[in-house]
N, C-alpha and C. Protein backbone atom coordinates (compact mmCIF):
# COMPACT_ATOMS: atom_id res chain seq x y z
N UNK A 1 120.59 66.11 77.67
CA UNK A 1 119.37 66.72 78.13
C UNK A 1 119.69 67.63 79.32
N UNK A 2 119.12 68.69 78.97
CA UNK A 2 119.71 70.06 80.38
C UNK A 2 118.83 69.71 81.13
N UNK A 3 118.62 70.00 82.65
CA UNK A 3 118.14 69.89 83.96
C UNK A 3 116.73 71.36 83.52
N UNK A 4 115.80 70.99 84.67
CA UNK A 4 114.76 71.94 83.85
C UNK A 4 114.76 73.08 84.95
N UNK A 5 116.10 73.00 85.92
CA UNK A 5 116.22 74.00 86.89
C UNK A 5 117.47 75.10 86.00
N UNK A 6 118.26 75.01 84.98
CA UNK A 6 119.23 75.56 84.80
C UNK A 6 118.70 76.82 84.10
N UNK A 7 117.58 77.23 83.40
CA UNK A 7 117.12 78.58 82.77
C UNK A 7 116.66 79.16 84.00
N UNK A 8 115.64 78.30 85.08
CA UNK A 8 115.46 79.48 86.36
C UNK A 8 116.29 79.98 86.98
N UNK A 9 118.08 78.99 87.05
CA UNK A 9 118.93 80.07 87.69
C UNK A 9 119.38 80.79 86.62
N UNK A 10 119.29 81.51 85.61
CA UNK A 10 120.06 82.21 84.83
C UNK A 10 119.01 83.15 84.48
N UNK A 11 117.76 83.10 85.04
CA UNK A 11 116.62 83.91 84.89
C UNK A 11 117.10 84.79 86.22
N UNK A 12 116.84 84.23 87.48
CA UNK A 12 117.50 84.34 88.78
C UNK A 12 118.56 85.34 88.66
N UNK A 13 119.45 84.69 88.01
CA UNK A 13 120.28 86.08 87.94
C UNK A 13 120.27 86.97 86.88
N UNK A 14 119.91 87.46 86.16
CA UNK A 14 119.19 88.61 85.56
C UNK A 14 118.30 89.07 86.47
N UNK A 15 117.35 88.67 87.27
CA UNK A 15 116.64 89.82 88.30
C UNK A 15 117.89 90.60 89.52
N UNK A 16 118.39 89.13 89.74
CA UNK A 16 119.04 89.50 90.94
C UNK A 16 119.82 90.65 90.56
N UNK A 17 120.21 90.58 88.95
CA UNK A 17 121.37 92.08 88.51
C UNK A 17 120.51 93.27 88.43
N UNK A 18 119.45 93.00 87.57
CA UNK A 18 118.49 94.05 87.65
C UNK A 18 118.05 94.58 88.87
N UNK A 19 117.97 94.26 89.79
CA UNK A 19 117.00 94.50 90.97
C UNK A 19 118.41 95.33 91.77
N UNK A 20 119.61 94.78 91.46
CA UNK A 20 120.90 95.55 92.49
C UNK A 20 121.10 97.03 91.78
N UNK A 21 121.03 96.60 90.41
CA UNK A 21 121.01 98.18 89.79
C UNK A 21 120.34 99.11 89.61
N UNK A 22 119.17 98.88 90.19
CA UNK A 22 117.97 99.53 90.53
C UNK A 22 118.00 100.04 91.68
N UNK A 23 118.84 99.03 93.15
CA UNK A 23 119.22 99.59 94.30
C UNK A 23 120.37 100.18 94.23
N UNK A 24 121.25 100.03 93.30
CA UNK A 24 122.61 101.36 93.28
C UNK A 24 122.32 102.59 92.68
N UNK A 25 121.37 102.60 92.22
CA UNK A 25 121.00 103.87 91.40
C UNK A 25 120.06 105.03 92.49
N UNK A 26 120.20 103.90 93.35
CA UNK A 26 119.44 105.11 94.80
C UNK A 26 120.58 105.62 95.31
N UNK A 27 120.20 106.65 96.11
CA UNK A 27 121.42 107.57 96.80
C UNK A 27 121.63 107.21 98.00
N UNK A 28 120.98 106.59 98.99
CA UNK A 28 121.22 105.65 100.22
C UNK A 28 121.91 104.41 100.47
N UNK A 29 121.58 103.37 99.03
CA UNK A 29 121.92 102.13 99.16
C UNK A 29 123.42 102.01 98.21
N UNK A 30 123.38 103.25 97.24
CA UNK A 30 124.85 103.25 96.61
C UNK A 30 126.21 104.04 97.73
N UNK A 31 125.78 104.67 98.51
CA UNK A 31 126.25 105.52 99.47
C UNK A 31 126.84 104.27 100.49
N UNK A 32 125.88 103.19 100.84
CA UNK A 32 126.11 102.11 101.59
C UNK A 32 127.48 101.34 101.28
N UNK A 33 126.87 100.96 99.66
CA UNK A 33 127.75 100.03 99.63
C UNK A 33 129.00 100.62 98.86
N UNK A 34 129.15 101.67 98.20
CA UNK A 34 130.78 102.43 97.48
C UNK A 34 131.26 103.50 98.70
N UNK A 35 130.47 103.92 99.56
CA UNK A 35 130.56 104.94 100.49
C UNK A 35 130.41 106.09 99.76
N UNK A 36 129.69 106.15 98.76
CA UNK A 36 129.34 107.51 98.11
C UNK A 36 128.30 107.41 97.34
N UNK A 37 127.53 108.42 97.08
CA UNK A 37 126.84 108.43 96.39
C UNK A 37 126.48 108.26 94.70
N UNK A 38 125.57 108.34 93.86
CA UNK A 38 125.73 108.15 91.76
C UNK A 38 125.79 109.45 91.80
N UNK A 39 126.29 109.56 90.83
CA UNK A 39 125.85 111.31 90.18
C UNK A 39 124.83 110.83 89.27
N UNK A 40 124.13 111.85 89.11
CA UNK A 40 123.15 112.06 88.55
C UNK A 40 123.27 111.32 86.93
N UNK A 41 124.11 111.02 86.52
CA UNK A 41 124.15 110.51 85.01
C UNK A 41 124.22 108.87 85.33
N UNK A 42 125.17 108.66 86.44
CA UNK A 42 125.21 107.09 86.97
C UNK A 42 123.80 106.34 86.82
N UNK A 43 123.03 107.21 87.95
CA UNK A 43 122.06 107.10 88.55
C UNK A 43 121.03 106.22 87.48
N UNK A 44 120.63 107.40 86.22
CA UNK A 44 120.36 107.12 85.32
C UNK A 44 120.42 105.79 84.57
N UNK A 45 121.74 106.01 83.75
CA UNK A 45 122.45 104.94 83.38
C UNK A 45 122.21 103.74 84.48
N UNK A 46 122.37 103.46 85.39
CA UNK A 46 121.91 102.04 86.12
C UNK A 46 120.20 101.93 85.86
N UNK A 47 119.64 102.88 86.41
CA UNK A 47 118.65 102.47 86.29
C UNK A 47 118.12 101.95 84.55
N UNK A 48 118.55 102.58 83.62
CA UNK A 48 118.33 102.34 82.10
C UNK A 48 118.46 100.69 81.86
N UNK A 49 119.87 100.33 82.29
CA UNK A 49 119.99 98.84 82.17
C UNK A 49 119.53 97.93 82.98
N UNK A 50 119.21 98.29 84.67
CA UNK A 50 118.66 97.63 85.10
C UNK A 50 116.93 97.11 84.37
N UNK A 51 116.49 98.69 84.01
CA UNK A 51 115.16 97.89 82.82
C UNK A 51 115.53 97.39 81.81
N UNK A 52 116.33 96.93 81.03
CA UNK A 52 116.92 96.32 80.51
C UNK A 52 116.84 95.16 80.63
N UNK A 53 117.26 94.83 81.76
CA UNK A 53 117.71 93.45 82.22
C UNK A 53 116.59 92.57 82.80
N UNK A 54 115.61 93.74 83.06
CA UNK A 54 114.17 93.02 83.54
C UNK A 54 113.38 92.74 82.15
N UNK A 55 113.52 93.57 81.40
CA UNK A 55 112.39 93.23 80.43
C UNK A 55 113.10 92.06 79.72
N UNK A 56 114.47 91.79 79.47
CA UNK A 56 115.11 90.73 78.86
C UNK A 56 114.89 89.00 79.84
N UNK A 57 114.40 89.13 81.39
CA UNK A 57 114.27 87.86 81.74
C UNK A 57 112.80 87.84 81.85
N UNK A 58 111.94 88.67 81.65
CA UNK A 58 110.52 88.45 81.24
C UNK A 58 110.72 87.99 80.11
N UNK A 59 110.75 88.72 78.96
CA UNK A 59 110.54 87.91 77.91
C UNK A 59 111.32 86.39 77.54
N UNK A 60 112.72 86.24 78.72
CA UNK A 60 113.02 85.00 78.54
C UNK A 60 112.35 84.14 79.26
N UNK A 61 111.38 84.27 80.37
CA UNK A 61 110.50 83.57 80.81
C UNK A 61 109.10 83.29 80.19
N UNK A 62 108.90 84.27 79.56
CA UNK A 62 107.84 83.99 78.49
C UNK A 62 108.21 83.10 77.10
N UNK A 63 109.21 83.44 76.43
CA UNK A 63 109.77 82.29 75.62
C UNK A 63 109.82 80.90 75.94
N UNK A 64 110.23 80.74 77.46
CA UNK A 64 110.54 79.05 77.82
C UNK A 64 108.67 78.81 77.89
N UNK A 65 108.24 79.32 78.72
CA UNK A 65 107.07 78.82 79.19
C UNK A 65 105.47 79.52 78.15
N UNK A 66 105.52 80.69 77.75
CA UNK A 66 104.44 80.79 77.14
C UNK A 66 104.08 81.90 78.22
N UNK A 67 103.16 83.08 77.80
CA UNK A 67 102.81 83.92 78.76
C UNK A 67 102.28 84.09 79.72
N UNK A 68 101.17 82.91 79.91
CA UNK A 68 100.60 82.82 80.44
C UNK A 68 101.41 82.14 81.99
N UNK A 69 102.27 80.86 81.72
CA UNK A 69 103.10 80.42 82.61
C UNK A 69 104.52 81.21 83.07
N UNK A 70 104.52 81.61 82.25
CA UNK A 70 106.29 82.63 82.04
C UNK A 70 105.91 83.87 83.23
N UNK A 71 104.53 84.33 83.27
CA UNK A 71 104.41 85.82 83.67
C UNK A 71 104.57 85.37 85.43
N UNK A 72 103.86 84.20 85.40
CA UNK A 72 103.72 83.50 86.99
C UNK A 72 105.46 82.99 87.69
N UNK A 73 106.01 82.25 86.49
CA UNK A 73 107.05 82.36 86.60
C UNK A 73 108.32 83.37 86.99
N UNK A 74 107.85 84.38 86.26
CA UNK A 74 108.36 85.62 86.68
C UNK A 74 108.53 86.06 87.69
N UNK A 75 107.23 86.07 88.43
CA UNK A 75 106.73 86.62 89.15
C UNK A 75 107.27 86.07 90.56
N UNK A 76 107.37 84.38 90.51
CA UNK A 76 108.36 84.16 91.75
C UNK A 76 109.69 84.38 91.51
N UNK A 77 110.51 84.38 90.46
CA UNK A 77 111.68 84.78 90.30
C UNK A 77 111.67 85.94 90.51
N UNK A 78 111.21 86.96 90.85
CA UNK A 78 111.55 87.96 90.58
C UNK A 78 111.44 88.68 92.46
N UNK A 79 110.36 87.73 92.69
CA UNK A 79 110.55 88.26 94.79
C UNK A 79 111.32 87.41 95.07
N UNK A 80 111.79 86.34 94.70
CA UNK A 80 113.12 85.49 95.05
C UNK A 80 114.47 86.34 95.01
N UNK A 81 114.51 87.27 93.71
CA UNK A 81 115.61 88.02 93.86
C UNK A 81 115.84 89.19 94.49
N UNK A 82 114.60 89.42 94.56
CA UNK A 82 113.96 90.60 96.15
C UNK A 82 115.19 90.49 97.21
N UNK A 83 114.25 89.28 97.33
CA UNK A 83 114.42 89.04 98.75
C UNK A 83 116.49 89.22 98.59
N UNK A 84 116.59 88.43 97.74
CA UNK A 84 118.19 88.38 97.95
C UNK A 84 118.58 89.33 98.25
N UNK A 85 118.50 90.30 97.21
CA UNK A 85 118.87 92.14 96.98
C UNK A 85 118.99 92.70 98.60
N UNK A 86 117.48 92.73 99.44
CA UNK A 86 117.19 93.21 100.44
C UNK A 86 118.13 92.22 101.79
N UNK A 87 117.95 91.04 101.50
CA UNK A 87 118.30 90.35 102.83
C UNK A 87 120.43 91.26 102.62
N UNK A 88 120.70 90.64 101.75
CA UNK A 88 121.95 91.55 101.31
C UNK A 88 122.51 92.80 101.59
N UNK A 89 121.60 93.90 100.91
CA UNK A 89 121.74 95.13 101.69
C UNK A 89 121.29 95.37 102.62
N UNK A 90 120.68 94.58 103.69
CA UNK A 90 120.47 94.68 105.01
C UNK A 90 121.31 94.39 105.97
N UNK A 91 121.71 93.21 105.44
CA UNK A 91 123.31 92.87 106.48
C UNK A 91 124.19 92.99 106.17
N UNK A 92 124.45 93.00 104.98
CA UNK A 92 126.39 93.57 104.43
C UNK A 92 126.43 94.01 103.12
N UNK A 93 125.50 95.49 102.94
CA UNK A 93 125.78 95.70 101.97
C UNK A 93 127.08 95.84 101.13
N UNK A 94 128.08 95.88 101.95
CA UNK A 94 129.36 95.67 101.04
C UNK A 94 129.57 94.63 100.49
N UNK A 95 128.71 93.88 100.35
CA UNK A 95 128.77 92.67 99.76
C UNK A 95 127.71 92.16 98.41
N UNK A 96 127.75 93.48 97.99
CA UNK A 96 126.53 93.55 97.26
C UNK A 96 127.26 93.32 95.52
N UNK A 97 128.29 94.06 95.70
CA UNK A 97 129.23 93.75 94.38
C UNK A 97 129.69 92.34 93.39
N UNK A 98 129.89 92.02 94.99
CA UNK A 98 129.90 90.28 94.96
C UNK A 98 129.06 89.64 94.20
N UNK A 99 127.99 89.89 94.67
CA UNK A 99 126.92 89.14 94.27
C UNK A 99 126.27 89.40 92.80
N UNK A 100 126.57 91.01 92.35
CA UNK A 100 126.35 91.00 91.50
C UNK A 100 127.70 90.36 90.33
N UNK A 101 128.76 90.25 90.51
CA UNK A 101 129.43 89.43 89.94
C UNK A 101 129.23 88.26 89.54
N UNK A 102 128.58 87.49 90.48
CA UNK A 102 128.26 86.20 91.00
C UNK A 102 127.19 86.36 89.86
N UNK A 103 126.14 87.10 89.75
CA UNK A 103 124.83 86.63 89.20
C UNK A 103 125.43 86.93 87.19
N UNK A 104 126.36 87.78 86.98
CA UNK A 104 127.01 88.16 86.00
C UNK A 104 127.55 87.19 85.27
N UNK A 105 128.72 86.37 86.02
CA UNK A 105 129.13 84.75 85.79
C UNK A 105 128.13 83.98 85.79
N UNK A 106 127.59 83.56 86.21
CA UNK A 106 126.24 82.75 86.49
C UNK A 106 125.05 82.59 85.29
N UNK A 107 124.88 84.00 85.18
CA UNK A 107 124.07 84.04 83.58
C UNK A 107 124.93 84.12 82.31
N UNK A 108 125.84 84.47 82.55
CA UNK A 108 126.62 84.31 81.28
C UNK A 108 127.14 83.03 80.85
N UNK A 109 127.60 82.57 81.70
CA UNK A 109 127.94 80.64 82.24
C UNK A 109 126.38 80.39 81.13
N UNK A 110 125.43 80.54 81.65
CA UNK A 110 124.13 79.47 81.30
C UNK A 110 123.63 80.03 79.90
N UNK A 111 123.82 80.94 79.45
CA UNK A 111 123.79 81.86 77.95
C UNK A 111 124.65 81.15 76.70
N UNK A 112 125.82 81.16 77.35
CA UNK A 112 127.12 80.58 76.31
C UNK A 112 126.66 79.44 76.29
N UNK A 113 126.07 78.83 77.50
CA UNK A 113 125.90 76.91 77.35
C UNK A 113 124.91 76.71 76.72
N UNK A 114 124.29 77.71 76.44
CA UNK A 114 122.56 77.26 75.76
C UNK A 114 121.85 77.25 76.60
N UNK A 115 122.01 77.36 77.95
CA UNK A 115 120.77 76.55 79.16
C UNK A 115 119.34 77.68 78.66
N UNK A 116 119.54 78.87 78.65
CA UNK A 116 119.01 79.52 78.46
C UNK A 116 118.59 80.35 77.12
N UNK A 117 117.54 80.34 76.69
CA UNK A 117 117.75 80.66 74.90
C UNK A 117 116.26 82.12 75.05
């Protein structure tokens, strides 16, 4: 029997990826953390998958829970990973790579295991 916390962290990180690639696809916060700026096709391209990656842990939050609970659900997962994104690129954005690694392993870890369907 899986723990009924292991789909919210693998939800968790799908925002947290979505939400960083949404902030690298800006010209301030990618500038921060590569010391340069996207070109214009980057830019794009992040932002494309970052919606991607959001509409894929909505609808996996709507699958576990039903829409009505899933959307609420969402909805704190999703300023939970806010906050990460921001507290992050506020104090070390060079450390932002990391983390998206971190959330990369993390959901993929809980995907392959089933935690998350």
């Amino acid at each position: 029997m899986m723990p009924a916390f292991i789909p919210v962290l693998g939800i968790l990180g799908l925002s947290y990826l979505s939400l960083a690639l949404f902030a690298l696809a800006k010209f301030g916060h990618c500038k921060d953390v590569f010391k340069r700026p996207p070109s214009q096709w980057q830019s794009r391209l992040l932002t494309l998958f970052a919606w991607l990656l959001l509409v894929i842990s909505l609808s996996t939050c709507a699958h576990g829970q039903g829409w009505t609970y899933g959307s609420i659900l969402f909805m704190g997962i999703i300023s939970l990973a806010a906050m990460l994104v921001i507290l992050t690129l506020s104090y070390s954005p060079r450390h932002l790579p990391v983390g998206i690694v971190t959330s990369c392993v993390l959901t993929g870890t809980l995907f392959l295991s089933g935690g998350i369907q």
